[in-house]
C-alpha atoms as a PDB file:
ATOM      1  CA  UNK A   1       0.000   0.000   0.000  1.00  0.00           C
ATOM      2  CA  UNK A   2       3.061   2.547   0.806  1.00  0.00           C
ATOM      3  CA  UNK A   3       3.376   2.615  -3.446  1.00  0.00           C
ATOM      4  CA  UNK A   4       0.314   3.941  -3.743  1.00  0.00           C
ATOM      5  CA  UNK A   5       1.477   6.990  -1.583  1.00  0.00           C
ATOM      6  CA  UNK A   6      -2.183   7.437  -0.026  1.00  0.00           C
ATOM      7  CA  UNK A   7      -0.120   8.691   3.179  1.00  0.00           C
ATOM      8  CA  UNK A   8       0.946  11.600   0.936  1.00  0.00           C
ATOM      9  CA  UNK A   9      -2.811  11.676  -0.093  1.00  0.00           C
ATOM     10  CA  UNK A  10      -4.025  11.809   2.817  1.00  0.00           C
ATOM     11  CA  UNK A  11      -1.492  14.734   4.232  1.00  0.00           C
ATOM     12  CA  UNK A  12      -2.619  16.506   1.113  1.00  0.00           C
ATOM     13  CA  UNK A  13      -5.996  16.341   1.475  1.00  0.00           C
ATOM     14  CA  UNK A  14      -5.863  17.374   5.512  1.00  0.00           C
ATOM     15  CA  UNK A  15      -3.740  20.453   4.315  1.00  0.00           C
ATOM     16  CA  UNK A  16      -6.283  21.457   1.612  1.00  0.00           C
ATOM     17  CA  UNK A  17      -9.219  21.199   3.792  1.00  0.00           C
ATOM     18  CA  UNK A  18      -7.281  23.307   6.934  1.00  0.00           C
ATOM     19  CA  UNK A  19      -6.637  25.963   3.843  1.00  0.00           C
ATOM     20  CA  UNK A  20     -10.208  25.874   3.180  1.00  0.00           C
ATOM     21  CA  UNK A  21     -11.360  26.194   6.904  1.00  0.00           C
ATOM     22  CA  UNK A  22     -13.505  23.252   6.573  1.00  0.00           C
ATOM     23  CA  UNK A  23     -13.462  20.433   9.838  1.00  0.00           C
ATOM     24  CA  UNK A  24     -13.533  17.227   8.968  1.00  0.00           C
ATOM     25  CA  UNK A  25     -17.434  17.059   9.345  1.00  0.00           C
ATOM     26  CA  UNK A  26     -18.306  19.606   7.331  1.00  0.00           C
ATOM     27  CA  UNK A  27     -16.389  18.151   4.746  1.00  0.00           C
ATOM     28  CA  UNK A  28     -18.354  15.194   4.892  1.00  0.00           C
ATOM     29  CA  UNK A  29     -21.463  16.822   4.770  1.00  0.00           C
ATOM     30  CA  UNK A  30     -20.111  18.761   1.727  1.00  0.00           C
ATOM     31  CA  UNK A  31     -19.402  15.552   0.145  1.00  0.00           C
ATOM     32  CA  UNK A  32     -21.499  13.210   0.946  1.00  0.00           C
ATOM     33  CA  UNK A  33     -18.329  10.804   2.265  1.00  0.00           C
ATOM     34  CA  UNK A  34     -18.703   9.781   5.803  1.00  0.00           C
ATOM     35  CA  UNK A  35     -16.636  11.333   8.071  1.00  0.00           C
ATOM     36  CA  UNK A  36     -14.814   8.123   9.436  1.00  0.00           C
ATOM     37  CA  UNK A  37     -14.318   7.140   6.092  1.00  0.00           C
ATOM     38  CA  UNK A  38     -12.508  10.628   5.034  1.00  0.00           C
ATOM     39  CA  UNK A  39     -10.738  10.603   8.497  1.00  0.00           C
ATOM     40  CA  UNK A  40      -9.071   6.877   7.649  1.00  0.00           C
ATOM     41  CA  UNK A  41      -8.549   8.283   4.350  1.00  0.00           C
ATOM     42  CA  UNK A  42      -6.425  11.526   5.730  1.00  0.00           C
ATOM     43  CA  UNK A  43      -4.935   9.088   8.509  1.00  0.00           C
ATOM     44  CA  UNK A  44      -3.595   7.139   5.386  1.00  0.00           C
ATOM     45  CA  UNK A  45      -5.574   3.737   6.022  1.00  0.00           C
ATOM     46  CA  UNK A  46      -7.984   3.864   3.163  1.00  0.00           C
ATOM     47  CA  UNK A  47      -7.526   4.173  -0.694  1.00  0.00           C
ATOM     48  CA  UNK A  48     -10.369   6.511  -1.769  1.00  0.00           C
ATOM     49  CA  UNK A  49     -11.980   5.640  -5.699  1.00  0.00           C
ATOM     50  CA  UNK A  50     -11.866   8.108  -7.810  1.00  0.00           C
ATOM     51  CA  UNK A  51     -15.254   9.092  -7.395  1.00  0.00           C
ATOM     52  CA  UNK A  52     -14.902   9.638  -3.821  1.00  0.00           C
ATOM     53  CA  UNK A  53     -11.986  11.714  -4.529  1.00  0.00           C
ATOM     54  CA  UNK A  54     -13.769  13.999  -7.069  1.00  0.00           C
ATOM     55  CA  UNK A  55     -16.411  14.306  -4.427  1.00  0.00           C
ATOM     56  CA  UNK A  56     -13.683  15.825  -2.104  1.00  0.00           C
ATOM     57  CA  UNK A  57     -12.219  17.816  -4.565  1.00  0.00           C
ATOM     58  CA  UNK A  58     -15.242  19.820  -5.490  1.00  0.00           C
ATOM     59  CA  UNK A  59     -15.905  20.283  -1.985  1.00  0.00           C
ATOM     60  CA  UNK A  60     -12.450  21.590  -1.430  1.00  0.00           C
ATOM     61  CA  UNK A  61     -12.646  23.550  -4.906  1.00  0.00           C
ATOM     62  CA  UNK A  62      -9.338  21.485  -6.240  1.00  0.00           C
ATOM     63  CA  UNK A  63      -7.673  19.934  -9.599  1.00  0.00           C
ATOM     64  CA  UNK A  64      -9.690  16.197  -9.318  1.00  0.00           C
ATOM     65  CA  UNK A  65      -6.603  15.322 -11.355  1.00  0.00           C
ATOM     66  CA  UNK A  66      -4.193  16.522  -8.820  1.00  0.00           C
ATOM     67  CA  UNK A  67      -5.875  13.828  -6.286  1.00  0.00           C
ATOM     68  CA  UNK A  68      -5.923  11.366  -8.530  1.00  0.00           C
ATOM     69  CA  UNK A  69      -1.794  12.101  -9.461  1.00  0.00           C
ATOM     70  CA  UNK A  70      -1.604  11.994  -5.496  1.00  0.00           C
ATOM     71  CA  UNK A  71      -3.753   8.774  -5.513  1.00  0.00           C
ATOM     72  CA  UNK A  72      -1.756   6.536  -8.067  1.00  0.00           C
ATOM     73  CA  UNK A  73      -4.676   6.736 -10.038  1.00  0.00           C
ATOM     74  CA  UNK A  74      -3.200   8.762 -12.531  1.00  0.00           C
ATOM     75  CA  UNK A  75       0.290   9.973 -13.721  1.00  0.00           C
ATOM     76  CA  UNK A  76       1.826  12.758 -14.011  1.00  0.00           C
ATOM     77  CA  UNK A  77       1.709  13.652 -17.937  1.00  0.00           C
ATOM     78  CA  UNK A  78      -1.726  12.182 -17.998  1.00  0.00           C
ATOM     79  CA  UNK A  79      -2.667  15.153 -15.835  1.00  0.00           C
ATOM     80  CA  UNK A  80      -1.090  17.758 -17.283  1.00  0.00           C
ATOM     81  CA  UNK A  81      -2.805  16.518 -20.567  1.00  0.00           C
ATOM     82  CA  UNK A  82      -5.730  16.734 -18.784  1.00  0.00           C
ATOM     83  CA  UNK A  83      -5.703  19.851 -17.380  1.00  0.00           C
ATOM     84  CA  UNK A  84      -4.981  21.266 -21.033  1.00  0.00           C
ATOM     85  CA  UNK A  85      -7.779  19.720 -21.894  1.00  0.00           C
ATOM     86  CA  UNK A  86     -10.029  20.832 -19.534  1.00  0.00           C
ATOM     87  CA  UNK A  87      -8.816  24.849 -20.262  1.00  0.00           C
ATOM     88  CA  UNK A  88      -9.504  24.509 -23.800  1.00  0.00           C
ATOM     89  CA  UNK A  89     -12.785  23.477 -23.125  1.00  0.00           C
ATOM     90  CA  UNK A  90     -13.582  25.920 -20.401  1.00  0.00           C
ATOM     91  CA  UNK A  91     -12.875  28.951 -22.191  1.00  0.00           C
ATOM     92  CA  UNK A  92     -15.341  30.679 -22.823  1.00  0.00           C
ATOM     93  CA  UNK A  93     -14.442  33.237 -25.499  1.00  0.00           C
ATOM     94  CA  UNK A  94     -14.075  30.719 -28.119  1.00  0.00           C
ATOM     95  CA  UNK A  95     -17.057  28.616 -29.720  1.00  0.00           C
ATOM     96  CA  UNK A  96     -17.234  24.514 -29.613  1.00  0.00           C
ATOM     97  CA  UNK A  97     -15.618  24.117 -33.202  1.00  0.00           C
ATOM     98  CA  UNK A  98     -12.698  26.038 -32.528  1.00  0.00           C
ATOM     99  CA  UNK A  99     -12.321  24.451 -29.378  1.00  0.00           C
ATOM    100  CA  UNK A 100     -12.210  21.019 -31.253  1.00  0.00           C
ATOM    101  CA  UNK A 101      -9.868  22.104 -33.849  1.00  0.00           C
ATOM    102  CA  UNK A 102      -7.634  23.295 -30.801  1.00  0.00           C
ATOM    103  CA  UNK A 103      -7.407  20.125 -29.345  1.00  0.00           C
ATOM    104  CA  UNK A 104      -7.043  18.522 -32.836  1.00  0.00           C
ATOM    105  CA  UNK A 105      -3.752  20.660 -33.389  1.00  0.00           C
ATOM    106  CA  UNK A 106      -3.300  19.787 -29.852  1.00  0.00           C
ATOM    107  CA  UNK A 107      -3.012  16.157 -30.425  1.00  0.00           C
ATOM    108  CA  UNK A 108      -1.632  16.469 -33.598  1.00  0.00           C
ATOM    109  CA  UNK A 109       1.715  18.120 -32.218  1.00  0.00           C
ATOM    110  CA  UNK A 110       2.078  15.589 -29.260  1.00  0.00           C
ATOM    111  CA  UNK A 111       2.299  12.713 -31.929  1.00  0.00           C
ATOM    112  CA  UNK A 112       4.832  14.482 -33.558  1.00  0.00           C
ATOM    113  CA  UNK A 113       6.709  14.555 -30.325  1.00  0.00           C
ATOM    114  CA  UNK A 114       6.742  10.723 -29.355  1.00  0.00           C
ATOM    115  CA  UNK A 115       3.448  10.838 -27.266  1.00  0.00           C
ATOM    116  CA  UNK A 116       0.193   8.946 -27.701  1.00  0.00           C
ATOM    117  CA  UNK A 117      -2.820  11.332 -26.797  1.00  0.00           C
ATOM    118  CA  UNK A 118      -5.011  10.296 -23.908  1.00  0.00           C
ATOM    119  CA  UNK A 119      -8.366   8.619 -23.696  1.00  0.00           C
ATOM    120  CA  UNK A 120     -10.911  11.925 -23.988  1.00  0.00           C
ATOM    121  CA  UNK A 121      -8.757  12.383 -27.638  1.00  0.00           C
ATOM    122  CA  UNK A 122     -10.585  10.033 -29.488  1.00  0.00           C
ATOM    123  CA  UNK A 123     -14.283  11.938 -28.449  1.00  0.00           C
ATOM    124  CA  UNK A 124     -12.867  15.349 -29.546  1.00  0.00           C
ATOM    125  CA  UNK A 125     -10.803  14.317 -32.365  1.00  0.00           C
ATOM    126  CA  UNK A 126     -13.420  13.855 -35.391  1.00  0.00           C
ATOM    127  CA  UNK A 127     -16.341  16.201 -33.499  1.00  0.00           C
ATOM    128  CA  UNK A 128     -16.964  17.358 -36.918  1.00  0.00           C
ATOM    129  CA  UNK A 129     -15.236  20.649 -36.905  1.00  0.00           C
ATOM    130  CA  UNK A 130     -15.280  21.630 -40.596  1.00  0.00           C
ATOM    131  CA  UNK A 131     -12.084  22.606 -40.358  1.00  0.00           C
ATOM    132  CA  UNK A 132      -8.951  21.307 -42.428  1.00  0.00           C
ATOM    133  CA  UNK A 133      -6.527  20.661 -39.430  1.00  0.00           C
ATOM    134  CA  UNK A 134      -3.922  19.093 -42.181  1.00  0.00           C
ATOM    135  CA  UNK A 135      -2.904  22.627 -43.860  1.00  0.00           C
ATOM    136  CA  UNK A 136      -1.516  25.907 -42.278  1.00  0.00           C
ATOM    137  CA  UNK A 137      -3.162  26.600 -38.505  1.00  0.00           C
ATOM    138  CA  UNK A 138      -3.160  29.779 -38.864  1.00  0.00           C
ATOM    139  CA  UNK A 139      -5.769  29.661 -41.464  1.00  0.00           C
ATOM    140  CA  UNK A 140      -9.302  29.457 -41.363  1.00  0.00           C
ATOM    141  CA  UNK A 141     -11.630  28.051 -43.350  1.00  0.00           C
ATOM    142  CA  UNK A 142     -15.120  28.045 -44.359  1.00  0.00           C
ATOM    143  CA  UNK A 143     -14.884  31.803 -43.682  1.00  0.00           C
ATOM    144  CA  UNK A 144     -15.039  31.021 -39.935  1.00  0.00           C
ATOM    145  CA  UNK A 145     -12.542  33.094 -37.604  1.00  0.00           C
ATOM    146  CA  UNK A 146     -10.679  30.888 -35.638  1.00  0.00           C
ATOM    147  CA  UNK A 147      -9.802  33.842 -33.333  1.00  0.00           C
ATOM    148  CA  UNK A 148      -6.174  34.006 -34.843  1.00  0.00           C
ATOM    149  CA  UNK A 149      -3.926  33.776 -37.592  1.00  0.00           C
ATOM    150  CA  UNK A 150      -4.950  34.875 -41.316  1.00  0.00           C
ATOM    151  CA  UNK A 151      -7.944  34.601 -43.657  1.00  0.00           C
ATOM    152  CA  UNK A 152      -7.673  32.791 -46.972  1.00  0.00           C
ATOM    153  CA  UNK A 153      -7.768  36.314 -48.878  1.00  0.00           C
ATOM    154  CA  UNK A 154      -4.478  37.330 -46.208  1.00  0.00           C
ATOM    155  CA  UNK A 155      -0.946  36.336 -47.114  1.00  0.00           C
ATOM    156  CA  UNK A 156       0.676  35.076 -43.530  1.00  0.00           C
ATOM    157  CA  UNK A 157       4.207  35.277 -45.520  1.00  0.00           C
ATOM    158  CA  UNK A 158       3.668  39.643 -45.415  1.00  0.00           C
END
């Protein structure tokens, strides 16, 4: 159990919950988690599921990810993928297309640098974008503004 590092999870958690001003029982109430269970779980004694774990870290208004890094559940890169993810798709000054060609390009440059892209990928990779993600990113097409780069009737060599 000591390679799973929950003792490190469980430290965590207790120091994020003292930032937040929260006792252990309103915690629980905030999650729904019994408050035994979350006190083994800070004490280092239980492994918490992932589900339990993105209970707590709504509560404690927390990366999910971060807890599941801290958990074993999740590595390190797959987080940081994630969290890149989870930005694009959060922002809320571009429109669902562009955020699917951003992830596109996204994935497209992390193959060309030796890494596989993660699971959520695959639901955001052919979302039926319209746009050409093959030729020059800085382009748009259809006539849609991808919120940078040039038009078709700009030259981006000037």
């Amino acid at each position: 159990m000591a390679s799973l590092n929950v003792g490190n999870l469980g430290e965590y958690l207790r120091e994020q919950r003292r930032a937040a001003q929260l006792s252990l029982r309103q915690l629980a109430d905030a999650t729904g988690v019994s408050n035994p269970y979350l006190s083994q779980i800070e004490r280092g004694l239980r492994k918490p599921s992932a589900d339990v774990l993105q209970q707590v870290a709504k509560a404690l208004r927390i990366s999910a990810e971060t807890l599941y890094v801290r958990a074993g559940i999740l590595d390190e890169r797959e987080r940081e993928e994630l969290e890149t993810r989870a930005v694009i798709l959060a922002d809320p000054s571009i429109n669902e297309r562009q955020k699917n060609v951003l992830l596109q390009i996204y994935d497209s440059f992390r193959r060309e640098n030796g890494f596989t892209p993660g699971p959520d990928a695959d639901v955001n990779a052919d979302a039926g974008s319209g746009a050409d993600v093959g030729g020059d990113a800085g382009t748009t097409r259809n006539g849609d503004d991808a919120g940078a780069g040039t038009t078709k009737d700009q030259d981006p060599h000037s």
